[in-house]
Protein backbone atom coordinates (compact mmCIF):
# COMPACT_ATOMS: atom_id res chain seq x y z
CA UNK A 1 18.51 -10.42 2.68
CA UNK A 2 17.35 -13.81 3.94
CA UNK A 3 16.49 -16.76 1.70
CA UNK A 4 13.33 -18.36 2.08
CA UNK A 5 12.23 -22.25 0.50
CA UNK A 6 9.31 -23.89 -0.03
CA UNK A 7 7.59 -26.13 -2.02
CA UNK A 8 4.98 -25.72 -4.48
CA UNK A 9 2.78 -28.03 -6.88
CA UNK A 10 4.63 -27.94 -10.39
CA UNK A 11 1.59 -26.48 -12.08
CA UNK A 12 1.38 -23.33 -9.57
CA UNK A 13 6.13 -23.26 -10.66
CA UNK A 14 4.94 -23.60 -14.06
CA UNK A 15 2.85 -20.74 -14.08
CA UNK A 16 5.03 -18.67 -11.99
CA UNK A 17 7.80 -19.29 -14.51
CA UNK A 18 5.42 -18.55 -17.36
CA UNK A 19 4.24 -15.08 -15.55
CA UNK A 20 8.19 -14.69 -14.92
CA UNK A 21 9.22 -14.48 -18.53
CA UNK A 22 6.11 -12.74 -19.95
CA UNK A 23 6.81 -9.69 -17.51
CA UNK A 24 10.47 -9.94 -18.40
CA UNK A 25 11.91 -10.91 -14.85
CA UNK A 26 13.13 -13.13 -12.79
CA UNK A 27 10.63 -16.24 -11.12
CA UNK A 28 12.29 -15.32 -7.70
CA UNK A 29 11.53 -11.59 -8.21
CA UNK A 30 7.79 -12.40 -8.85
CA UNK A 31 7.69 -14.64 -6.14
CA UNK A 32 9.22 -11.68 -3.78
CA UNK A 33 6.74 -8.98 -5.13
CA UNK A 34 3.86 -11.43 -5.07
CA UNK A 35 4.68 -12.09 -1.31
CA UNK A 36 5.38 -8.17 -0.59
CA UNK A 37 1.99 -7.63 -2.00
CA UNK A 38 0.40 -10.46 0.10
CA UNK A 39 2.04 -9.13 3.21
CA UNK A 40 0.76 -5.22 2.71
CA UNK A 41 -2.58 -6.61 2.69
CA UNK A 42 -2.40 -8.83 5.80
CA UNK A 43 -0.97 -6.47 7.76
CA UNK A 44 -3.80 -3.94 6.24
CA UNK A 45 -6.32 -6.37 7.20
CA UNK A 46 -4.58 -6.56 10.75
CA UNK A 47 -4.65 -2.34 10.82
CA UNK A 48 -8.33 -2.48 9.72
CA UNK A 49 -9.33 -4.77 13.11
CA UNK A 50 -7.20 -2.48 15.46
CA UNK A 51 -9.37 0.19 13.86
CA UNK A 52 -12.43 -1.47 14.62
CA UNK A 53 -12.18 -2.87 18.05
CA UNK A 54 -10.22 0.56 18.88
CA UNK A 55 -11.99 3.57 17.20
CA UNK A 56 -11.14 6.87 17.44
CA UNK A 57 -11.72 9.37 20.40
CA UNK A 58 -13.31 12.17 19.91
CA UNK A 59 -10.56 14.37 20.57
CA UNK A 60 -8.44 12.40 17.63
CA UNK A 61 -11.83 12.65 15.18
CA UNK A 62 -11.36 16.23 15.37
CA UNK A 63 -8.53 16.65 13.25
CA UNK A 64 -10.46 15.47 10.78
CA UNK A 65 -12.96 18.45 10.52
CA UNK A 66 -9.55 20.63 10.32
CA UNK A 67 -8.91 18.99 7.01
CA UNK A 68 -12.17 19.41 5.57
CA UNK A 69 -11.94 23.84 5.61
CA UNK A 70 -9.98 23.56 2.95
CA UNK A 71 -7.39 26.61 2.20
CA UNK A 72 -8.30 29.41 4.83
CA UNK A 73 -7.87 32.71 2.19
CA UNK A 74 -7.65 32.56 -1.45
CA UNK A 75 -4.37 33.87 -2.60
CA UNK A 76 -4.60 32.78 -6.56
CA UNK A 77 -4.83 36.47 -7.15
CA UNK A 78 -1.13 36.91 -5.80
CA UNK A 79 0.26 34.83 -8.77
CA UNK A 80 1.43 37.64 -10.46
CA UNK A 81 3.04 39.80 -7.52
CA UNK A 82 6.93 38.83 -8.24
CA UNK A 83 6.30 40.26 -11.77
């Protein structure tokens, strides 16, 4: 694990410490899953662009209408064949 330091304005440490206690951890442990959080979505953001500039080919859009048959036979009725 690498340790990270920065500054922040004592109102934005004073809230973090506030947040800290009322959820029962640690400031440094809010500060990591706030960042986590904030880094999912950046990188999401960054996903979202490839996406765009790069759409799929129509070869890879196929899958998709795979998904969409749903279950190919109905076998519901089989529930009670080990009985």
């Amino acid at each position: 694990m690498t340790m990270l330091s920065f500054r922040i304005d004592d109102e934005d440490a004073a809230d973090a410490q506030r947040f800290a206690d009322r959820l029962g951890i640690d400031r440094s442990q809010l500060l990591r899953d706030a960042l986590r959080r904030h880094l999912v979505r950046l990188r999401a953001e960054t996903d979202i662009a490839a996406w765009i500039k790069t759409p799929l080919t129509a070869e890879e859009s196929s899958f998709g209408d795979v998904a969409d048959w749903g279950p190919s036979e109905d076998w519901s009725d089989w529930v009670d064949a080990t009985r």
